[in-house]
Structure formats: C-alpha cells, structure tokens
N, C-alpha and C. Protein backbone atom coordinates (compact mmCIF):
# COMPACT_ATOMS: atom_id res chain seq x y z
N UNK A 1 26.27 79.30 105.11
CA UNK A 1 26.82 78.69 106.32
C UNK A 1 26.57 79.62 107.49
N UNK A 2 26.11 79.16 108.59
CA UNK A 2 25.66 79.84 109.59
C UNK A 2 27.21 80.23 110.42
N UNK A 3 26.57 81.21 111.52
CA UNK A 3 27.66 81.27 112.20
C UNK A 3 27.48 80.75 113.88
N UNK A 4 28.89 80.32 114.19
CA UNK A 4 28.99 79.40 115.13
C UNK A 4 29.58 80.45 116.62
N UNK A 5 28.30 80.82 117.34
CA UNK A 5 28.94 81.16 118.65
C UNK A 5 29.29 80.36 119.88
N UNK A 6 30.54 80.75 120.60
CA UNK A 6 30.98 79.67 121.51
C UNK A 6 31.02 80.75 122.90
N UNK A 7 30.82 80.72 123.99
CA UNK A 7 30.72 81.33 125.26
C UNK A 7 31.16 80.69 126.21
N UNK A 8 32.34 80.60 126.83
CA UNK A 8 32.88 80.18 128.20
C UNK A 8 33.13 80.81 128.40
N UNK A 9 33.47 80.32 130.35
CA UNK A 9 33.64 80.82 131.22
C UNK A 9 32.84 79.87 132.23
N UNK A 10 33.37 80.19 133.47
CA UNK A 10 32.27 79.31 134.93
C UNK A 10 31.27 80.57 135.53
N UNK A 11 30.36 80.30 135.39
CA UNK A 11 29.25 80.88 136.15
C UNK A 11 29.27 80.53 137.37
N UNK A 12 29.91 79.73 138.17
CA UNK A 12 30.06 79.82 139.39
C UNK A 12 31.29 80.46 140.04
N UNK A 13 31.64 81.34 138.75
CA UNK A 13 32.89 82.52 139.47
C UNK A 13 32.45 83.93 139.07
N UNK A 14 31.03 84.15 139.65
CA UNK A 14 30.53 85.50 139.42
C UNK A 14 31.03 86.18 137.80
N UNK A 15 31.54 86.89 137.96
CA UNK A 15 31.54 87.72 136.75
C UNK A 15 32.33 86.75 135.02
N UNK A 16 32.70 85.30 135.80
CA UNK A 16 33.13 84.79 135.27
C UNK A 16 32.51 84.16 134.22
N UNK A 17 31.46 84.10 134.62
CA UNK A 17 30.26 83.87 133.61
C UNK A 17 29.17 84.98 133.04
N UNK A 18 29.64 86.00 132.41
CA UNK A 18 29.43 86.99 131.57
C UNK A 18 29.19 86.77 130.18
N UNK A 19 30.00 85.54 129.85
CA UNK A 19 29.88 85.34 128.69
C UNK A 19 28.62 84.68 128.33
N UNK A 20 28.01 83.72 129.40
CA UNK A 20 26.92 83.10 129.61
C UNK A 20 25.73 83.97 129.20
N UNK A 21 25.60 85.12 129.90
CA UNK A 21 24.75 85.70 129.72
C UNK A 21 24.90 86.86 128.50
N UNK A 22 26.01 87.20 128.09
CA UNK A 22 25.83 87.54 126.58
C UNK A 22 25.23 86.30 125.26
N UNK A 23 25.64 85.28 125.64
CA UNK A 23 24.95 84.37 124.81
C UNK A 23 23.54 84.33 125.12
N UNK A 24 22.84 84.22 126.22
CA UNK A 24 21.55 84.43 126.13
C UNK A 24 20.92 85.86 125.53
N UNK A 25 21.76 87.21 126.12
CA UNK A 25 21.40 87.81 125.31
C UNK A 25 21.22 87.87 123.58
N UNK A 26 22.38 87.51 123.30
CA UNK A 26 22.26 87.12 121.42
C UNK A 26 21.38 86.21 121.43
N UNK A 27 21.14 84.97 121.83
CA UNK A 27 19.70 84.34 121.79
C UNK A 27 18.75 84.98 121.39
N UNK A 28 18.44 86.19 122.30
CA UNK A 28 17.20 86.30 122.24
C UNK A 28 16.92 87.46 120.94
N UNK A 29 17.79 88.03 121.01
CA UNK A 29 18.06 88.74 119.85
C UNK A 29 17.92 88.40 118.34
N UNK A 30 17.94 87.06 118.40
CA UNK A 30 17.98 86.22 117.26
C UNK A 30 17.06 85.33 117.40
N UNK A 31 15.87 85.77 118.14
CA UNK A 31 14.48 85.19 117.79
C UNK A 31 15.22 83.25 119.22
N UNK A 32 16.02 83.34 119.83
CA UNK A 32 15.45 82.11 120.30
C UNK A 32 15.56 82.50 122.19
N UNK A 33 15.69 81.47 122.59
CA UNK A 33 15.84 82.07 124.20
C UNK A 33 16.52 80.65 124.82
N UNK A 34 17.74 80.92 125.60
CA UNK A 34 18.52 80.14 126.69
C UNK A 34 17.84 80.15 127.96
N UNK A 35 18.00 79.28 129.09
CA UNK A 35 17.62 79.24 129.95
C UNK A 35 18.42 79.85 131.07
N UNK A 36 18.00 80.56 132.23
CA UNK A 36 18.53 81.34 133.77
C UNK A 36 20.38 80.63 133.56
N UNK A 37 20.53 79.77 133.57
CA UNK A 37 21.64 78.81 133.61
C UNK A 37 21.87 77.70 132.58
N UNK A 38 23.31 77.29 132.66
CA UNK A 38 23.70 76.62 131.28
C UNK A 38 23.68 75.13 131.81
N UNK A 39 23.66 74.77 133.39
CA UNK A 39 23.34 73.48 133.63
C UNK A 39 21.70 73.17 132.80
N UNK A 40 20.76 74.03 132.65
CA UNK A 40 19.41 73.42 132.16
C UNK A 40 19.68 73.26 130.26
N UNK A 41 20.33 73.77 129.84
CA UNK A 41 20.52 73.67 128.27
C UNK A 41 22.30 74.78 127.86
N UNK A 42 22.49 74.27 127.53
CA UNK A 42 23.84 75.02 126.84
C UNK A 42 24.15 75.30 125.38
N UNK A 43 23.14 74.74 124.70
CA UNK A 43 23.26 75.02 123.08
C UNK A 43 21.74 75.28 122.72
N UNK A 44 21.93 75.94 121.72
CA UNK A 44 20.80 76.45 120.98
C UNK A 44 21.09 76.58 119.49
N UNK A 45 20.60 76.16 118.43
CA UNK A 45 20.87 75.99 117.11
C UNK A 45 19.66 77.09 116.36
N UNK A 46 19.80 78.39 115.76
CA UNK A 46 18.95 79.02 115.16
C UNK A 46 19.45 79.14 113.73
N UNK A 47 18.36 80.01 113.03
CA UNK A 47 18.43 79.85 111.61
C UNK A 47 20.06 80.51 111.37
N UNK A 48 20.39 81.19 112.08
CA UNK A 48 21.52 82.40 111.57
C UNK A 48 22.79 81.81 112.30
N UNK A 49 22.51 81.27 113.30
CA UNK A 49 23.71 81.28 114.43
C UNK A 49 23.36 80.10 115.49
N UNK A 50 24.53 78.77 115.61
CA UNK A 50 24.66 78.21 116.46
C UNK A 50 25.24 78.60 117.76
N UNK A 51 24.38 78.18 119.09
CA UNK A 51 25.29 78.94 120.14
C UNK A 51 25.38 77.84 121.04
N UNK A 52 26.61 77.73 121.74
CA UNK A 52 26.98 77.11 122.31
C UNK A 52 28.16 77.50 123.74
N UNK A 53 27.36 77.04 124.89
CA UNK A 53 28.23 77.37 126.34
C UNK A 53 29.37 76.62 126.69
N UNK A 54 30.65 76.83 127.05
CA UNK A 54 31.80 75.65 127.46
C UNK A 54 32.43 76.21 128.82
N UNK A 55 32.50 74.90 129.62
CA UNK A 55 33.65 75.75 130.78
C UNK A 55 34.72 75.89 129.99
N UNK A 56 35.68 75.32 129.07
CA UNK A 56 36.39 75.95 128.53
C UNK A 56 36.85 75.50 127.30
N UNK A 57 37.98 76.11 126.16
CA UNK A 57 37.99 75.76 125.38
C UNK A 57 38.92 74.11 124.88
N UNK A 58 38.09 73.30 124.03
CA UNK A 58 39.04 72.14 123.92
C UNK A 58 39.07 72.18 122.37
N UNK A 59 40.47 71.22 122.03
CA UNK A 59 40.85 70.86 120.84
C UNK A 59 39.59 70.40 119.96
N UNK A 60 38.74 69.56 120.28
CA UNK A 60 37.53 68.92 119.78
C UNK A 60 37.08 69.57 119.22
N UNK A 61 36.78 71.07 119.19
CA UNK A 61 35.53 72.20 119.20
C UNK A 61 36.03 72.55 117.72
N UNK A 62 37.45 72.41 117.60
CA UNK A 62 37.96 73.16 116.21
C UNK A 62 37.45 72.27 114.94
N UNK A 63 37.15 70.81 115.18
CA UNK A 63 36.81 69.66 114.32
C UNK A 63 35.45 70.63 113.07
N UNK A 64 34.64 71.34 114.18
CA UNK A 64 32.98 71.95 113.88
C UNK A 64 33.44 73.04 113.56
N UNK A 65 34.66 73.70 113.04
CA UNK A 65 34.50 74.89 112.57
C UNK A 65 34.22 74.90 111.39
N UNK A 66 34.81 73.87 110.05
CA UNK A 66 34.17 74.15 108.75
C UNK A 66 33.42 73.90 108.57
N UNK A 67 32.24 73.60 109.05
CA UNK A 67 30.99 74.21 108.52
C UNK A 67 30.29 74.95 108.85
N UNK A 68 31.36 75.85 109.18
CA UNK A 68 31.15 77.66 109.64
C UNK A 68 31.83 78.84 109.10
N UNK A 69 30.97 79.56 108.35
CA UNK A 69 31.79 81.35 107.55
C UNK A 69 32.40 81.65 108.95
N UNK A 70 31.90 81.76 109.98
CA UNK A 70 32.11 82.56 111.24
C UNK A 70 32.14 82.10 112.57
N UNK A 71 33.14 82.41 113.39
CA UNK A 71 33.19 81.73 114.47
C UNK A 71 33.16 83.25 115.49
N UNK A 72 32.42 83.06 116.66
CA UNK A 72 32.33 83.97 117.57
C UNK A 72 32.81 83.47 118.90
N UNK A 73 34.41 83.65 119.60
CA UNK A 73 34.05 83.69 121.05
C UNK A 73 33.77 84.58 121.58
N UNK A 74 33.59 84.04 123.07
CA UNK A 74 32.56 85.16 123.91
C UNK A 74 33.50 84.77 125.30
N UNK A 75 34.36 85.62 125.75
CA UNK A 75 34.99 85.22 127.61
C UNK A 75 35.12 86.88 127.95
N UNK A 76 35.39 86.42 129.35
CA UNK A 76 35.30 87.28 130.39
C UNK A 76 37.13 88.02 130.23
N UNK A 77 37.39 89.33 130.40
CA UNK A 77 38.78 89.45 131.20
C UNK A 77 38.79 90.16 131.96
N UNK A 78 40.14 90.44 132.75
CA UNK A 78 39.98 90.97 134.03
C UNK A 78 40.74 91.72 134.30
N UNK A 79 40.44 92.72 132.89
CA UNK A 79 41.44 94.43 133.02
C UNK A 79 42.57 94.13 131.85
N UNK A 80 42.50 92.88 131.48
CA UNK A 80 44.53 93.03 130.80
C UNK A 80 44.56 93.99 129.41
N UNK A 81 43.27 94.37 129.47
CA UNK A 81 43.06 95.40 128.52
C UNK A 81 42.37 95.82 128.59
N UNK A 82 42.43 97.58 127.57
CA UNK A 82 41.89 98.84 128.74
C UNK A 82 40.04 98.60 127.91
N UNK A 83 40.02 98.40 126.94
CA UNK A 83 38.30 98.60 126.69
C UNK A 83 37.43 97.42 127.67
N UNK A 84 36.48 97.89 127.92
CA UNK A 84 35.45 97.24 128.79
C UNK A 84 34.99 95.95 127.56
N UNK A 85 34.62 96.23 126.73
CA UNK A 85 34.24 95.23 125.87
C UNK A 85 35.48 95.58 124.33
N UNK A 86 36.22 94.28 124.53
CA UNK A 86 37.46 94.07 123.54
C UNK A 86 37.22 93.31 122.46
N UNK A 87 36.72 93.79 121.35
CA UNK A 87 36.75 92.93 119.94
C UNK A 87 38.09 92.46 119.15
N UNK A 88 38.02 91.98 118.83
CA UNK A 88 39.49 91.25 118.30
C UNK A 88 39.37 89.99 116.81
N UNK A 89 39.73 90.50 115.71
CA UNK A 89 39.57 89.29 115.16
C UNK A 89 40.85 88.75 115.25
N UNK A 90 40.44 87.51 115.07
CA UNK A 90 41.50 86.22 114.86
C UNK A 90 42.15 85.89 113.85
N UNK A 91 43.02 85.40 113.60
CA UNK A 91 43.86 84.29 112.96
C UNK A 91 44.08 83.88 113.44
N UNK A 92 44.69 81.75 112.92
CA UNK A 92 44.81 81.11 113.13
C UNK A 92 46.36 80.98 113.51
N UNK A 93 46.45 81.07 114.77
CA UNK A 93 48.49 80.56 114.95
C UNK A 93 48.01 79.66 116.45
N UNK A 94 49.01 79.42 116.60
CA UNK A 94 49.41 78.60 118.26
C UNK A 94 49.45 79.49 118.70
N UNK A 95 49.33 79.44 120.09
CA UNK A 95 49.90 80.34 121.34
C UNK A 95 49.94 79.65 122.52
N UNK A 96 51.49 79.74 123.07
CA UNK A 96 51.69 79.04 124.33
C UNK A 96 50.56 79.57 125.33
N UNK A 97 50.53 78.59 126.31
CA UNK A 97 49.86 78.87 127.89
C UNK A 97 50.65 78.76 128.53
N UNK A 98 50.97 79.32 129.49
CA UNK A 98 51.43 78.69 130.94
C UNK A 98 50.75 77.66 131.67
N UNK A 99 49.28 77.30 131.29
CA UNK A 99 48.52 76.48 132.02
C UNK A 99 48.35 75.57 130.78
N UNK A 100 48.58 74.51 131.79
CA UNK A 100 48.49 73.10 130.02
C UNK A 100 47.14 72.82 130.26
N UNK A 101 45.90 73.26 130.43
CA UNK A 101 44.51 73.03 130.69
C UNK A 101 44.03 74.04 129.85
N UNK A 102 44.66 75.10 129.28
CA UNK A 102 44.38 76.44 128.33
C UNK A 102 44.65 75.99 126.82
N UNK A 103 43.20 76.18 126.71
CA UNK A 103 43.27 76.66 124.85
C UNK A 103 42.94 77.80 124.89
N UNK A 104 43.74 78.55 123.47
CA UNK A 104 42.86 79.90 123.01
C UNK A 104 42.31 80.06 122.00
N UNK A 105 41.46 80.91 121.90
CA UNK A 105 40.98 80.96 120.52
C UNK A 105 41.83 80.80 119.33
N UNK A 106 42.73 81.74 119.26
CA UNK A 106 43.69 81.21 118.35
C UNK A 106 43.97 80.00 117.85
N UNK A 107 44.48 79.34 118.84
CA UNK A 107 44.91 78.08 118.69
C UNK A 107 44.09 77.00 118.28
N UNK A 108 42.63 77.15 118.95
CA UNK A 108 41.89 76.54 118.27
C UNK A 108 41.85 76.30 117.04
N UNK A 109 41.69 77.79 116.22
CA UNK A 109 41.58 78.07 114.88
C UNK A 109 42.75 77.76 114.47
N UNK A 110 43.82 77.01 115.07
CA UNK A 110 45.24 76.83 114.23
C UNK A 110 45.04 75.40 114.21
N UNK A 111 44.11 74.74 115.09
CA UNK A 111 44.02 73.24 114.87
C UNK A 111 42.76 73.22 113.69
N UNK A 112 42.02 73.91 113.59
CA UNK A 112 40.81 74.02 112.44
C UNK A 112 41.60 74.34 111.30
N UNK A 113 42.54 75.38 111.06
CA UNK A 113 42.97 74.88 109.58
C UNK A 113 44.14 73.55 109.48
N UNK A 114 44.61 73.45 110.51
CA UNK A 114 45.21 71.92 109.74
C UNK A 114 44.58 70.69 109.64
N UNK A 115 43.36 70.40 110.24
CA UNK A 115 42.45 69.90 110.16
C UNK A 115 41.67 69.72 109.03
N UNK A 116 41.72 71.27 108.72
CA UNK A 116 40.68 71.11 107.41
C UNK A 116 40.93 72.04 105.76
N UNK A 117 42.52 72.52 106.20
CA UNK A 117 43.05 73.62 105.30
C UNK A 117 42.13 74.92 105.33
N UNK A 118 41.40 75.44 106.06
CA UNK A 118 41.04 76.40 106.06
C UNK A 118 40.62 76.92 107.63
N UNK A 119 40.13 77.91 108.01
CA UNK A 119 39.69 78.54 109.05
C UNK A 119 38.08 79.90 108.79
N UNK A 120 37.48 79.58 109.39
CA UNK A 120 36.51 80.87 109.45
C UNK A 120 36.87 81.85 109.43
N UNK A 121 36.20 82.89 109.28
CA UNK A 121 36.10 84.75 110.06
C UNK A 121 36.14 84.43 111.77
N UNK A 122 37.00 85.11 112.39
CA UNK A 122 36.73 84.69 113.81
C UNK A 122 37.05 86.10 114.70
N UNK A 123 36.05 85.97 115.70
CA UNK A 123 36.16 87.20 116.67
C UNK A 123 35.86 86.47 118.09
N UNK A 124 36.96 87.32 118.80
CA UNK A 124 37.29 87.20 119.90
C UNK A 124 36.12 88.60 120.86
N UNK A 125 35.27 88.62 121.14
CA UNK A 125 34.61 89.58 122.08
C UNK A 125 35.36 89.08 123.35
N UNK A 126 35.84 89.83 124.29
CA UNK A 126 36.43 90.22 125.75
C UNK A 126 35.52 91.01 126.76
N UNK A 127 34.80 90.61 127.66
CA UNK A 127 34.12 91.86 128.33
C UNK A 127 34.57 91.34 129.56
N UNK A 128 34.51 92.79 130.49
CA UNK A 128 35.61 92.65 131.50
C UNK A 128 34.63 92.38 132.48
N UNK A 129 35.17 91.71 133.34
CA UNK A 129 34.77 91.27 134.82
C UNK A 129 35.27 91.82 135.89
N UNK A 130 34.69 91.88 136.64
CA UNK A 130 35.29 93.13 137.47
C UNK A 130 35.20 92.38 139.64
N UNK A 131 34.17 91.02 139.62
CA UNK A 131 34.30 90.34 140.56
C UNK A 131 34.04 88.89 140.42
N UNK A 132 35.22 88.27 141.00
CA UNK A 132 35.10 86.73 140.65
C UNK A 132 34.87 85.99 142.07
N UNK A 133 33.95 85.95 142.79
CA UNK A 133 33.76 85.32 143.76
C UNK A 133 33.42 83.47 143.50
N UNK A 134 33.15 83.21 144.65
CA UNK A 134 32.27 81.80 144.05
C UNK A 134 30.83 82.08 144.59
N UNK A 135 30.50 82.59 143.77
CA UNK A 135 29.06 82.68 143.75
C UNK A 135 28.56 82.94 142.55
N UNK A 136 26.96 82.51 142.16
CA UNK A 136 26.51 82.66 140.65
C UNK A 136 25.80 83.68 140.46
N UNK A 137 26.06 84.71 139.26
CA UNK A 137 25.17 86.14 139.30
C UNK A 137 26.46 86.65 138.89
N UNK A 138 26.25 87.89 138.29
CA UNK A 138 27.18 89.09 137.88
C UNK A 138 27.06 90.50 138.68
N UNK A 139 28.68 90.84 138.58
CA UNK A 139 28.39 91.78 139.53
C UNK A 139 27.81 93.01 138.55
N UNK A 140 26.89 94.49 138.93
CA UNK A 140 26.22 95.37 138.37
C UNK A 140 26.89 95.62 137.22
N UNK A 141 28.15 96.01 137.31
CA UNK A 141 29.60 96.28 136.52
C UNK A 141 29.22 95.66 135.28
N UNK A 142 29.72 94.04 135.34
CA UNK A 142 29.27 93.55 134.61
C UNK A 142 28.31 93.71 133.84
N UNK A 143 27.45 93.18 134.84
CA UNK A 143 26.19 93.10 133.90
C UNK A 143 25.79 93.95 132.78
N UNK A 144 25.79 95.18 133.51
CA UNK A 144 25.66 96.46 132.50
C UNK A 144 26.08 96.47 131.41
N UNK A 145 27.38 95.72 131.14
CA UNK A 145 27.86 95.36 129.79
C UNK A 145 27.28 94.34 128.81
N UNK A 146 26.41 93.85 129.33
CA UNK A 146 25.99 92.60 128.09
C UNK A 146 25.18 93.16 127.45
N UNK A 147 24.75 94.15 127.49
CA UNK A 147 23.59 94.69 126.25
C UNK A 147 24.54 94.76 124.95
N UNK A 148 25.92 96.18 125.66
CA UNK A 148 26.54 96.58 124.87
C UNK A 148 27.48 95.19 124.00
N UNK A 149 27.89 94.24 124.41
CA UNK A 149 28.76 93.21 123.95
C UNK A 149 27.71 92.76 122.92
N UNK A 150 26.48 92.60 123.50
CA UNK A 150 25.62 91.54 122.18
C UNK A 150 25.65 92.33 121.38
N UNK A 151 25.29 93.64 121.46
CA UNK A 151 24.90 94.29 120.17
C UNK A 151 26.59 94.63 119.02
N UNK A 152 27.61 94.65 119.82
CA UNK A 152 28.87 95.01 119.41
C UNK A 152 29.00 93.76 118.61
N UNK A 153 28.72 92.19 118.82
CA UNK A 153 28.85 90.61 118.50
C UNK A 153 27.97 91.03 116.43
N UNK A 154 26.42 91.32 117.37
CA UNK A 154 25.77 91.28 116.11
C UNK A 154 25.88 92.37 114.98
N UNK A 155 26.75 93.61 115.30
CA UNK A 155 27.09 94.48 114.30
C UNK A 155 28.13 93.62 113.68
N UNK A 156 29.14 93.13 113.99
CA UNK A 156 30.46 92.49 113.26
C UNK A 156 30.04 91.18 112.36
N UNK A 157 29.06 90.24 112.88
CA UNK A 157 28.10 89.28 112.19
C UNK A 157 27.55 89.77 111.44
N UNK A 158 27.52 90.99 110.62
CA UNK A 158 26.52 91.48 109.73
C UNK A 158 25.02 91.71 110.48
N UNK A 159 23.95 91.41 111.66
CA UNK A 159 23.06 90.75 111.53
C UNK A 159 22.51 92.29 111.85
C-alpha cells in the first residue's frame, strides 16, 4: 500500500503555501514533477506515494485513507512552535477548533478509523512561515526550508 501525501495551505498567502512547494519538492524526488502552481494540476499519483494539494482539510479526504500504510500532512505554521520544521506523528482523536471551517489532521484520522476501524501511520510535517501577505511566492525564510522538510518527510517514509 502506497503512501498518501496531502499538502495545504493557500498559495496566495505567501508563505502560506510552503506546503505546496514541499510537495513538489517530494515529487520530484520520487521520480515525478508538479507544476509552478496547483491551479495547473494538484495531484500526482507515483509508484510509492500519492500526492495531493488542498486549500484545506475536509471530512471527505479521511474516506481514502484505507488504502493507505501512511498518511503524510504537509502545512505551514507561524511560530506556535519552536522547530522550523515540526514532525509529529499522529493518532487518531477529535480536536476542537475555534473555527467551524477547521479540520485537523487528527481529526481527520479520527473520522478514518470510525469509518473504517482502522487508521494509517500518520505524520504531521509543520514548516514555519514567516510572511503571509497576499501575494504568491515564498518568502527566502521559507523557502530555504523545503529542501530540509522533503528530505525530513522522506527519511520517516522509509524512502
């Protein structure tokens, strides 16, 4: 069973879309290639790893987790913790939002096992953003980090 990467965030909030471009990075890493932007294609299906871009996370997404060992998200944060790039695995529980438009990873994975009595391996990658304008592009800050996030993604994937 392959593993299933997921990447949101808006690319039209500068650093907000970091995750965007760590998924192209793992793309390419894994033998395929995404396009400049996720309006021209947002998924890519390779031998090892499905990848897939979202503005954000919905209930739906948890339906496609079993027929996945592994689930990878990929978002932006903005300091609430001190490493620049934050790995985290998951379990499956709820977790309130304050915003009723918010899923989290978690929670996702808490609608995937009642859904399906089970849940994947799941990791949460965090890389920090450091300017959220409305404009598309990452700030240097950023950027600089997506080498390190892909390669941090594909050590924990085994690959």
């Amino acid at each position: 069973m392959p593993t299933l990467i997921i990447a949101y965030g808006n690319t039209d909030r500068q650093d907000d879309g970091v995750a965007w471009q760590v998924l192209r990075e793992l793309a390419s890493r894994l033998g395929g290639t995404l396009p400049e932007t996720p309006q021209e294609c947002s998924e890519l299906s390779l031998p090892s790893a499905d990848l897939r871009y979202l503005l954000q996370l919905t209930p739906e997404i948890a339906d496609e987790f079993e027929r996945y060992a592994q689930v990878v998200f990929i978002d932006a944060h903005t300091g609430s913790v001190a490493e620049e790039i934050h790995l985290e695995e998951l379990e499956g529980r709820y977790q309130a939002s304050p915003l009723t438009h918010h899923l989290t990873p978690a929670s996702c994975l808490a609608i995937a096992g009642a859904l399906h009595g089970r849940t994947p391996r799941a990791l949460l990658a965090s890389v920090r953003g450091y300017e959220f304008g409305f404009v598309q592009g990452l700030s240097a800050r950023a950027a600089a980090l997506v080498p390190a996030a892909a390669e941090a993604i594909l050590a924990w994937m085994g690959a």
